[in-house]
N, C-alpha and C. Protein backbone atom coordinates (compact mmCIF):
# COMPACT_ATOMS: atom_id res chain seq x y z
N UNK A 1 -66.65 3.49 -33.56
CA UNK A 1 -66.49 4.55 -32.58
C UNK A 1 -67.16 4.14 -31.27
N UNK A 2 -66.72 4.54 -30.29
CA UNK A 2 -66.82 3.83 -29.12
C UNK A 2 -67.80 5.60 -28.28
N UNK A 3 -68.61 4.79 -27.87
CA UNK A 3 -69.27 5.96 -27.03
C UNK A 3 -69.29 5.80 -25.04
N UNK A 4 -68.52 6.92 -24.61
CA UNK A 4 -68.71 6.65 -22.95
C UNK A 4 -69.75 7.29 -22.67
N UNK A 5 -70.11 7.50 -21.65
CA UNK A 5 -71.06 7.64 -20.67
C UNK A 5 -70.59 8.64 -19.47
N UNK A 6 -71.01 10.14 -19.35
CA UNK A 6 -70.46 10.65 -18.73
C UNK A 6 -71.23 10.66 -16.99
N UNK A 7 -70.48 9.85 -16.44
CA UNK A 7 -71.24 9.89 -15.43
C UNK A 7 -70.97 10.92 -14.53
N UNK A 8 -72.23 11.07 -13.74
CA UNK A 8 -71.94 12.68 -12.58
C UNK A 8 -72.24 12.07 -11.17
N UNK A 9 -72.15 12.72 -10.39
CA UNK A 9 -72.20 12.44 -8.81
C UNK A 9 -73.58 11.89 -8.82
N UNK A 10 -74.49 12.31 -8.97
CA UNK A 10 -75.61 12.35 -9.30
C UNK A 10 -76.23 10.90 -9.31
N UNK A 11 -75.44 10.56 -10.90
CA UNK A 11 -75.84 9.07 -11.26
C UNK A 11 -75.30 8.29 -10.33
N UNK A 12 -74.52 8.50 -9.78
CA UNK A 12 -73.61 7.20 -8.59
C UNK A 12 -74.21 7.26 -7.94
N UNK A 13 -74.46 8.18 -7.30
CA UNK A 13 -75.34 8.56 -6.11
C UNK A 13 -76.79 7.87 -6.24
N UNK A 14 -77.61 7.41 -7.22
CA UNK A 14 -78.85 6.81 -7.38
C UNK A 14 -78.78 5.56 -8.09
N UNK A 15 -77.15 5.10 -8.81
CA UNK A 15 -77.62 3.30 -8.51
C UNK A 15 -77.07 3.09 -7.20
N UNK A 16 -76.09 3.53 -6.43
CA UNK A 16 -75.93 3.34 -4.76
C UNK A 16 -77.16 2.94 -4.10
N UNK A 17 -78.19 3.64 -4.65
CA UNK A 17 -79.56 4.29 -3.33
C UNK A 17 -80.10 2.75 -3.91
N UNK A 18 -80.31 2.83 -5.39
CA UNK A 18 -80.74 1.71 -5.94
C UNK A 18 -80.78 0.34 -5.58
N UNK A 19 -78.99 0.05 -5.77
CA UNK A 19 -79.02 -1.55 -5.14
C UNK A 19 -78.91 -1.44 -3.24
N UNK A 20 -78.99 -0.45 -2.53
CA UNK A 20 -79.15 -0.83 -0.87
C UNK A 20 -80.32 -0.41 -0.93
N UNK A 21 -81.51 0.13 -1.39
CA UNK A 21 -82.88 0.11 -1.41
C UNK A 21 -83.30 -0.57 -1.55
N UNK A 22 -83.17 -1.77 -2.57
CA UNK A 22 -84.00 -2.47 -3.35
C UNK A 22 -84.60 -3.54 -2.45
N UNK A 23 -85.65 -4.07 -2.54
CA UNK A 23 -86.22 -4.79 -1.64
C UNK A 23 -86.81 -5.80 -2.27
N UNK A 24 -86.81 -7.28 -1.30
CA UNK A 24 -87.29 -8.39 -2.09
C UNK A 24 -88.16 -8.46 -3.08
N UNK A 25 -89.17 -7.82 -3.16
CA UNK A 25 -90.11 -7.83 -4.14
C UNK A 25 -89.99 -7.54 -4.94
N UNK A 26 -89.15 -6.34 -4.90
CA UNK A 26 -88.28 -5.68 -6.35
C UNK A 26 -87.67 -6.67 -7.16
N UNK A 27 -87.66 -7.59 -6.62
CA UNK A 27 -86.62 -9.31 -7.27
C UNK A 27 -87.55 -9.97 -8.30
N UNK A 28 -88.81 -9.94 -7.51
CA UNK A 28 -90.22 -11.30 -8.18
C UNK A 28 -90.90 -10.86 -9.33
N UNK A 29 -90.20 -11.65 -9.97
CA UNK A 29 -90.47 -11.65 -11.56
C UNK A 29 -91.90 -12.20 -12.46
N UNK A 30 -92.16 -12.73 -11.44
CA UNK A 30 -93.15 -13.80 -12.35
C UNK A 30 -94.54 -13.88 -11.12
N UNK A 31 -95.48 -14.44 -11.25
CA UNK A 31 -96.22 -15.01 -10.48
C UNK A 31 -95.86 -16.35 -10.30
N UNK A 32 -95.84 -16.27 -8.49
CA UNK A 32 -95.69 -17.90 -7.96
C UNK A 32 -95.96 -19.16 -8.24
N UNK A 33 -95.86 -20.27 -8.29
CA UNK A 33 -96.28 -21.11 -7.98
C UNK A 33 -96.52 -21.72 -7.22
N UNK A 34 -97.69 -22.05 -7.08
CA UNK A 34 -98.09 -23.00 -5.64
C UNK A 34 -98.76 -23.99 -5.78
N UNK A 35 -99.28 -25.16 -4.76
CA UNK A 35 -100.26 -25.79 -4.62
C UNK A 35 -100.79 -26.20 -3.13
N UNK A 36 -102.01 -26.82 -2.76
CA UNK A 36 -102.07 -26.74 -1.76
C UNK A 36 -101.79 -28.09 -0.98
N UNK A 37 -101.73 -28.10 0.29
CA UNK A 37 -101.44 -29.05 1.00
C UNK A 37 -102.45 -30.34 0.61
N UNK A 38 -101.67 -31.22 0.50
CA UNK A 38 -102.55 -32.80 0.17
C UNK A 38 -102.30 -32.51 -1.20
N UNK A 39 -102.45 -32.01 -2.08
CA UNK A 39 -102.08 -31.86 -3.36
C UNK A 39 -100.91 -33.03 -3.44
N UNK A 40 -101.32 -34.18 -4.73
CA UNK A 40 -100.31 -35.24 -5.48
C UNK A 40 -99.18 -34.08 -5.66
N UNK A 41 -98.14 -35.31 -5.45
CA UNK A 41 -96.98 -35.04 -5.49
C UNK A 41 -96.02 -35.00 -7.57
N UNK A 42 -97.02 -35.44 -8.05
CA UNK A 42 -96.97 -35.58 -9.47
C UNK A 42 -97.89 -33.93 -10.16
N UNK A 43 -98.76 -33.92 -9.46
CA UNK A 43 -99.39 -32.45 -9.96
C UNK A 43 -98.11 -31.02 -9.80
N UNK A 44 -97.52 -31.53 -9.08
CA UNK A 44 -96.32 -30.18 -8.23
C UNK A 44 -95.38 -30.37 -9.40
N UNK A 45 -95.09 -31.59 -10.09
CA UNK A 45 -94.15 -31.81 -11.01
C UNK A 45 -94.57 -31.55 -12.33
N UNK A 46 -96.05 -31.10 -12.63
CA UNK A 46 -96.57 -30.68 -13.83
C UNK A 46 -96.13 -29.38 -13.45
N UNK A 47 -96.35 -28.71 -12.93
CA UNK A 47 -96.67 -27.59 -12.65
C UNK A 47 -95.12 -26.53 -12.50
N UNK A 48 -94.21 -27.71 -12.39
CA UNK A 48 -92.44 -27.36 -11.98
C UNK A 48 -92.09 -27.46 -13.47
N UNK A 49 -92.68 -28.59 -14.32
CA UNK A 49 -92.24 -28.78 -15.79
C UNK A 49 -92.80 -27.42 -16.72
N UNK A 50 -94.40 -26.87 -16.72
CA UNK A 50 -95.01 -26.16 -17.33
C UNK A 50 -94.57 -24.91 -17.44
N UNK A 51 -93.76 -24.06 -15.62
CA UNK A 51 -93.43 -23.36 -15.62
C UNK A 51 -91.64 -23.17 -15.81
N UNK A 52 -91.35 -23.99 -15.57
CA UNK A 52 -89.58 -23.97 -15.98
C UNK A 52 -89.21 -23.26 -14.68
N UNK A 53 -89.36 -23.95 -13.52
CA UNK A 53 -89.34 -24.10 -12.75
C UNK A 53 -88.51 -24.69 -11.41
N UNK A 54 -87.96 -24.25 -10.70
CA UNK A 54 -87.46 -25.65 -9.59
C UNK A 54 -88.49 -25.69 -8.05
N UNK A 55 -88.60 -25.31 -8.31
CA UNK A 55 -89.64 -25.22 -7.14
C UNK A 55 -91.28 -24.87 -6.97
N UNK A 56 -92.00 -25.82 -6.12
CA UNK A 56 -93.35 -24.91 -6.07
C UNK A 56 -93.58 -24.68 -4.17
N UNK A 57 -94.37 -23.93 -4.14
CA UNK A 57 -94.58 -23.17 -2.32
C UNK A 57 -95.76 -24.05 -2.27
N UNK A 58 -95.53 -24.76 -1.06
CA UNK A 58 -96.77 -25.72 -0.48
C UNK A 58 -97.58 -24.28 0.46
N UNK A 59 -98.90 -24.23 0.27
CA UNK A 59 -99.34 -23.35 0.77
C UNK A 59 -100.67 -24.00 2.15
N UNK A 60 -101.20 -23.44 3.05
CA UNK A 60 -102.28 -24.25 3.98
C UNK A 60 -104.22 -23.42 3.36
N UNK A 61 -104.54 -24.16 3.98
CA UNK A 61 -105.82 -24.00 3.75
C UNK A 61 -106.51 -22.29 3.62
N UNK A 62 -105.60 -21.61 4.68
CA UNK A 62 -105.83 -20.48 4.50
C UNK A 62 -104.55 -19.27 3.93
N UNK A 63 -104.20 -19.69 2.75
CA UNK A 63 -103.09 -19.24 1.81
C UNK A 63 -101.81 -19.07 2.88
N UNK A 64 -101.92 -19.29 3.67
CA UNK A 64 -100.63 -19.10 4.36
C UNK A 64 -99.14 -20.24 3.91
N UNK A 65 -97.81 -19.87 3.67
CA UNK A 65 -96.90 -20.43 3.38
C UNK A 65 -96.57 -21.73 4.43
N UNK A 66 -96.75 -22.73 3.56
CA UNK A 66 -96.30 -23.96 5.00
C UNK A 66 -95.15 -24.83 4.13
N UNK A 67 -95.10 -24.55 3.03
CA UNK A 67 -93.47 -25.21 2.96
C UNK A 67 -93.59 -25.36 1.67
N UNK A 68 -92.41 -25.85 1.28
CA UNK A 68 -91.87 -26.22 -0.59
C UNK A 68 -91.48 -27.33 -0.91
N UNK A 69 -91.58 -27.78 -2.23
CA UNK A 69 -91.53 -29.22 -2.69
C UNK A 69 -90.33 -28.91 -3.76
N UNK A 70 -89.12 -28.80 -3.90
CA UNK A 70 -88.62 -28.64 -4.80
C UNK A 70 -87.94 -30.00 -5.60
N UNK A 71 -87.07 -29.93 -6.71
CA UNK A 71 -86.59 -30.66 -7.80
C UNK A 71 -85.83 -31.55 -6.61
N UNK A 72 -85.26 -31.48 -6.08
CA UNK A 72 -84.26 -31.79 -5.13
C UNK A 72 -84.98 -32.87 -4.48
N UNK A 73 -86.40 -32.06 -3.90
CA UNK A 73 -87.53 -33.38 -2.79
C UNK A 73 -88.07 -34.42 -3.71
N UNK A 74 -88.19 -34.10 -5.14
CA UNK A 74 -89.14 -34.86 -6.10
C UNK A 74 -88.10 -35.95 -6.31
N UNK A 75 -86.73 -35.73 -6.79
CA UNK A 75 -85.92 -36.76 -6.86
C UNK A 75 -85.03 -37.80 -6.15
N UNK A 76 -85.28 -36.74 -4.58
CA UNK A 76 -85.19 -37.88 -3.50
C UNK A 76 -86.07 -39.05 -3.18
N UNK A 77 -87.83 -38.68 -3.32
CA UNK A 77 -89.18 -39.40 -3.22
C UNK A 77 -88.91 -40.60 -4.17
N UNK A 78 -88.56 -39.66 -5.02
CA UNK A 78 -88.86 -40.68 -6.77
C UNK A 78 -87.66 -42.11 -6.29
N UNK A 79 -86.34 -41.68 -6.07
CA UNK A 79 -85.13 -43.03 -5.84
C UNK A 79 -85.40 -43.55 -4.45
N UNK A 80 -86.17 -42.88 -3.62
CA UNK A 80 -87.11 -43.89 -2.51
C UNK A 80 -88.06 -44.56 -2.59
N UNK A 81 -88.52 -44.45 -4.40
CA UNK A 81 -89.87 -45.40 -4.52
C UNK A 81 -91.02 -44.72 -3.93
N UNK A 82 -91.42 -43.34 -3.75
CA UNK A 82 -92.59 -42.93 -3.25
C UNK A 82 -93.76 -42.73 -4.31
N UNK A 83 -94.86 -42.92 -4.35
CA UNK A 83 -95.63 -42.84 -5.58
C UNK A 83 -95.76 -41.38 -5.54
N UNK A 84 -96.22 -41.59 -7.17
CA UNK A 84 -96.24 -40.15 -7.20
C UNK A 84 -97.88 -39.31 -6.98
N UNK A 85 -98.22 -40.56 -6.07
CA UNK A 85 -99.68 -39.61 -5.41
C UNK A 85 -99.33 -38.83 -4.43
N UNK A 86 -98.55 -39.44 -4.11
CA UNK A 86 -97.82 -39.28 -2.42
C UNK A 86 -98.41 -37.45 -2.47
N UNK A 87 -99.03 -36.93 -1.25
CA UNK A 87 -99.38 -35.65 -0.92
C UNK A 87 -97.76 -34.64 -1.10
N UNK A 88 -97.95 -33.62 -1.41
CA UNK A 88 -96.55 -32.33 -1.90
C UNK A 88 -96.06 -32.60 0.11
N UNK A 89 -96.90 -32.17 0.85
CA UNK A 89 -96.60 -31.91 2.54
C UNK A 89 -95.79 -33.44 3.04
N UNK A 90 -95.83 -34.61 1.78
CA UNK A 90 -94.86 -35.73 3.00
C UNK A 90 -93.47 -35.83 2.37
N UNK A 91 -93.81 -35.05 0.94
CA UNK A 91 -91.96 -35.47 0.25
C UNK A 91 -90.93 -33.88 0.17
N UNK A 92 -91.72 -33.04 0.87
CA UNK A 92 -91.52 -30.98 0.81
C UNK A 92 -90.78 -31.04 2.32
N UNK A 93 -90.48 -30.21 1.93
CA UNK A 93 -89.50 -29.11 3.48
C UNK A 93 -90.74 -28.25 3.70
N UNK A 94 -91.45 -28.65 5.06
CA UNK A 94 -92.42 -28.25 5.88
C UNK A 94 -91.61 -27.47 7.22
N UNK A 95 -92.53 -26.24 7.23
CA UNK A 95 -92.23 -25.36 8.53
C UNK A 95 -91.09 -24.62 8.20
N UNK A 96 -89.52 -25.10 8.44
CA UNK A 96 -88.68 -24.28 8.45
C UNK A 96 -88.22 -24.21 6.67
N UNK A 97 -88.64 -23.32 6.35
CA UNK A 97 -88.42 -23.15 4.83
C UNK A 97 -87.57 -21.52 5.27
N UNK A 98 -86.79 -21.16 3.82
CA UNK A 98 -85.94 -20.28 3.96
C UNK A 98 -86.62 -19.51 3.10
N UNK A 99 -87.21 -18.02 3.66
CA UNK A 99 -88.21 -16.78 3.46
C UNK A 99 -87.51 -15.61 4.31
N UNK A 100 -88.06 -14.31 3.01
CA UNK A 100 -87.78 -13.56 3.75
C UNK A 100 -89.19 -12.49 3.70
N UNK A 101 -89.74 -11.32 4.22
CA UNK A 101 -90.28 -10.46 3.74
C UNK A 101 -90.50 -9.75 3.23
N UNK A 102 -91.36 -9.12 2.12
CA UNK A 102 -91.21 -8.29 0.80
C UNK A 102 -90.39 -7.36 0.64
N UNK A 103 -90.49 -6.97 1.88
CA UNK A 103 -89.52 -5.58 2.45
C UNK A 103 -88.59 -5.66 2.99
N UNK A 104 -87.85 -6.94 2.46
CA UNK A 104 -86.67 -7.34 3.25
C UNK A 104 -85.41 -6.70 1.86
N UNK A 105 -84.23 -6.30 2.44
CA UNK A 105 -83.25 -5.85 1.38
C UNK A 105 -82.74 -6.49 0.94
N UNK A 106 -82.54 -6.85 -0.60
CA UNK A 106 -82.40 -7.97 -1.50
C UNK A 106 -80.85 -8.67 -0.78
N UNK A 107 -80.04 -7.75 -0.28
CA UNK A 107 -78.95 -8.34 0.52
C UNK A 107 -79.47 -9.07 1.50
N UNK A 108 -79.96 -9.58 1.93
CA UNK A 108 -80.63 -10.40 3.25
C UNK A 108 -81.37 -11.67 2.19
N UNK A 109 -81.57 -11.79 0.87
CA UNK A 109 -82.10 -12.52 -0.05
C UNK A 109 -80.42 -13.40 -0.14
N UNK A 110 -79.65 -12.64 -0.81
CA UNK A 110 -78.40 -13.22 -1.02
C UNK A 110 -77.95 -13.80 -0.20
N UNK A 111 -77.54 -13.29 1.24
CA UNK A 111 -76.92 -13.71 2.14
C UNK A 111 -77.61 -15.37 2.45
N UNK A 112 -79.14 -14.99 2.77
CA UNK A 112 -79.84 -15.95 2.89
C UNK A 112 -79.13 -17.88 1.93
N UNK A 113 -78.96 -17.29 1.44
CA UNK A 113 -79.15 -18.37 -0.09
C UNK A 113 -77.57 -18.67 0.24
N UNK A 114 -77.09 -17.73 0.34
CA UNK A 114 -75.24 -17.92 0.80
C UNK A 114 -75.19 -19.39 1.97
N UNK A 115 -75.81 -18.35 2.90
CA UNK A 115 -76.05 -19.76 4.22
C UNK A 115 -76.43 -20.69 4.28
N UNK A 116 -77.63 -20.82 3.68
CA UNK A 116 -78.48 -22.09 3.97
C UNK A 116 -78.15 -23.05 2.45
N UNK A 117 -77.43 -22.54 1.81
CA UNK A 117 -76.91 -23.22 0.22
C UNK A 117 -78.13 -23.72 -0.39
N UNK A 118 -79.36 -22.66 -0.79
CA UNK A 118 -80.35 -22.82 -1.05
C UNK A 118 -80.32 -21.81 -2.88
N UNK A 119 -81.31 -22.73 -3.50
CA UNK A 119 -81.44 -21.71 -4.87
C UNK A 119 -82.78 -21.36 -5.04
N UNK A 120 -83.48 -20.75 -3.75
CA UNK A 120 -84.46 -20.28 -4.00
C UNK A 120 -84.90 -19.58 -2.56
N UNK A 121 -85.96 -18.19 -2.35
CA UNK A 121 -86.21 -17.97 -1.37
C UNK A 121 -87.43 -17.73 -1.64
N UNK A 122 -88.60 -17.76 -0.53
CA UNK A 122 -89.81 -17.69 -0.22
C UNK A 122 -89.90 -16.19 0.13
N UNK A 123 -90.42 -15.29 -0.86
CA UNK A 123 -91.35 -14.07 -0.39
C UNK A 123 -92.63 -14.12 0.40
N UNK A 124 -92.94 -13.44 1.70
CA UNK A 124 -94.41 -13.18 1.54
C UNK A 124 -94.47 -12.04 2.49
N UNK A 125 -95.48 -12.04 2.74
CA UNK A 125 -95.86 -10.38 3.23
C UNK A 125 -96.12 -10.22 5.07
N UNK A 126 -96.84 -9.40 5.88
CA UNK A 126 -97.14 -9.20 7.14
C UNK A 126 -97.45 -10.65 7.54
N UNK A 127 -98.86 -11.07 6.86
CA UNK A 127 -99.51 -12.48 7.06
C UNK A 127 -99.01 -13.15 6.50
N UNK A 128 -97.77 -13.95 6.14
CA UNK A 128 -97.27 -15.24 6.08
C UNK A 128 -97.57 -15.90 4.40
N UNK A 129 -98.25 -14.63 3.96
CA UNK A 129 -99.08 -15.18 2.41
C UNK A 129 -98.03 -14.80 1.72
N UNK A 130 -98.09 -15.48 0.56
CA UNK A 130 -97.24 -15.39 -0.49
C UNK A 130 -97.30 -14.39 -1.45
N UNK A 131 -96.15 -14.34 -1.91
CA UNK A 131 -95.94 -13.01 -2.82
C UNK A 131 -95.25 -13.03 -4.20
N UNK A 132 -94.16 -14.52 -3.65
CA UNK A 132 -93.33 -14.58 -4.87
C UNK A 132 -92.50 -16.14 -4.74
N UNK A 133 -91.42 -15.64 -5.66
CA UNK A 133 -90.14 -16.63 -5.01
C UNK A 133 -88.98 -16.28 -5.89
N UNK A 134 -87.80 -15.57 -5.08
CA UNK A 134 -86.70 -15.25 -5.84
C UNK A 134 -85.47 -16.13 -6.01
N UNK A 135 -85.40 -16.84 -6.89
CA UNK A 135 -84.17 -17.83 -7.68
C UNK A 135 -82.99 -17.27 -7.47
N UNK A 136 -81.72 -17.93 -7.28
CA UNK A 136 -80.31 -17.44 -7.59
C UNK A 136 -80.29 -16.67 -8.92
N UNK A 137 -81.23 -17.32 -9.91
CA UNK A 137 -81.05 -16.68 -10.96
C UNK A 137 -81.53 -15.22 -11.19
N UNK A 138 -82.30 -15.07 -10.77
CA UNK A 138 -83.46 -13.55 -11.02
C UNK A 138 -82.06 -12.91 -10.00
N UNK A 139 -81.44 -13.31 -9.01
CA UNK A 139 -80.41 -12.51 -8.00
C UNK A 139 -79.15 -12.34 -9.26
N UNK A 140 -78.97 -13.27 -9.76
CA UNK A 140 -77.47 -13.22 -11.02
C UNK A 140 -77.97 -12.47 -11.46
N UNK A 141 -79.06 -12.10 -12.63
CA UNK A 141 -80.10 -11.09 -13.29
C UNK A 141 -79.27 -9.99 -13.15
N UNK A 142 -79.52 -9.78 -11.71
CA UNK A 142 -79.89 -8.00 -10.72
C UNK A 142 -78.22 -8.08 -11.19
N UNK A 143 -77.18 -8.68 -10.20
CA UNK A 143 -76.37 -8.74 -10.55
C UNK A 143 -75.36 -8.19 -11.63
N UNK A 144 -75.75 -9.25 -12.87
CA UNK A 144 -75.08 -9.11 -14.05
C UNK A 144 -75.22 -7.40 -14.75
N UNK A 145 -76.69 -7.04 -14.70
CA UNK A 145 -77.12 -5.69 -15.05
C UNK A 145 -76.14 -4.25 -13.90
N UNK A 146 -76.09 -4.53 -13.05
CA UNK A 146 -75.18 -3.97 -12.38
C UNK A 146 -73.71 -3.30 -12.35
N UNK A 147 -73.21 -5.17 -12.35
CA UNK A 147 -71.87 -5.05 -13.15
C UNK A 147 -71.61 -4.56 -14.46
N UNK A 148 -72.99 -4.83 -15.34
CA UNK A 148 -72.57 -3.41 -16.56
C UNK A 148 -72.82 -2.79 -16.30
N UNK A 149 -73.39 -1.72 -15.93
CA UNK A 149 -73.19 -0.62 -15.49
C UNK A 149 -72.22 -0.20 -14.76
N UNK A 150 -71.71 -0.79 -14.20
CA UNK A 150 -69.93 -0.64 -13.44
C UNK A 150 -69.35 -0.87 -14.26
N UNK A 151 -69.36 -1.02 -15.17
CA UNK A 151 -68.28 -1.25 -16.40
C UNK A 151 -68.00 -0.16 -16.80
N UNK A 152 -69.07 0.70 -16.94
CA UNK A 152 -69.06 1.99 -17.89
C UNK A 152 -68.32 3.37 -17.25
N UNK A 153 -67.64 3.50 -18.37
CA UNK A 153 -66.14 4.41 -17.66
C UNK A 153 -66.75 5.52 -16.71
N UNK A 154 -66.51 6.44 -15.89
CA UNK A 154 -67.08 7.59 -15.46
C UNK A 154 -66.73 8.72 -15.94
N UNK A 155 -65.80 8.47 -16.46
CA UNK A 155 -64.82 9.86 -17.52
C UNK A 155 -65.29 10.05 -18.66
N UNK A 156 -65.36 9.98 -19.71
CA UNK A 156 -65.12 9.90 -20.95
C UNK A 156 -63.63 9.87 -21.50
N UNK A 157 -63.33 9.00 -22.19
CA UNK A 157 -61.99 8.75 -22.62
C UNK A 157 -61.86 9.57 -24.15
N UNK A 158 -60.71 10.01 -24.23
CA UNK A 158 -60.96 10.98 -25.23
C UNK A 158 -59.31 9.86 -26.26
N UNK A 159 -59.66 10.06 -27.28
CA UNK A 159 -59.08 9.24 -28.17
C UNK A 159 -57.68 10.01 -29.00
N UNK A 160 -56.42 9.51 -28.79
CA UNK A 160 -54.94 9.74 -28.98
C UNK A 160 -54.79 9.67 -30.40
């Protein structure tokens, strides 16, 4: 026996509010990873393996976001022969990294990632400090949960 779901104005009306409310932070699942500037470039790759991971946030002396070392930079370094002391800040995307603010609407996360053909975005807050980092995947997540719920009839279907 099959059970619907009677939905009312009500309920539409508050996953609507839901997914154009929702705001980056609402995304960050986990606590960040980071390390700091000068930090081996082999420690960033423990730390990408431990957590299941593609990325870690190169951070500066005073927690502020100064760039990312991802799977992508480690395996460019690595088929250039860079050791793997080499500091995270000479083999990372320094300065212009793709971030948004906590309070940014998870649509401005997507779009983001759309444009710059990136699978990851940099959260952080007023001061430039970190907060998170939301994956294509944690965005599929939101996503997928969504689309079921759009699945589910609004009627109730009554059986012939």
């Amino acid at each position: 026996m099959v059970t619907y779901i009677k939905w009312c104005p009500k309920d539409i009306k508050r996953l609507i509010q839901y997914t154009i409310t929702m705001n980056a932070i609402d995304l960050v699942k986990r606590e960040p990873i980071y390390v700091k500037k000068g930090t081996p470039a082999i420690e960033a790759v423990r730390l990408m393996s431990k957590a299941n991971t593609g990325l870690v946030v190169i951070i500066d002396e005073t927690g502020k976001v100064s760039g990312v070392v991802s799977e992508r930079d480690i395996i460019r370094a690595m088929a250039n022969g860079i050791d793997p002391s080499t500091p995270v800040d000479r083999i990372g995307t320094m300065g212009s990294i793709v971030k948004v603010h906590e309070k940014d609407p998870i649509l401005k996360v997507a779009a983001l990632m759309a444009e710059r053909n990136v699978r990851h975005v940099v959260v952080v807050d007023d001061d430039n400090k970190l907060r998170g980092v939301i994956s294509i995947r944690d965005l599929l997540r939101e996503y997928d949960a969504l689309k079921e719920l759009a699945r589910k009839p609004l009627i109730p279907q009554t059986k012939e």
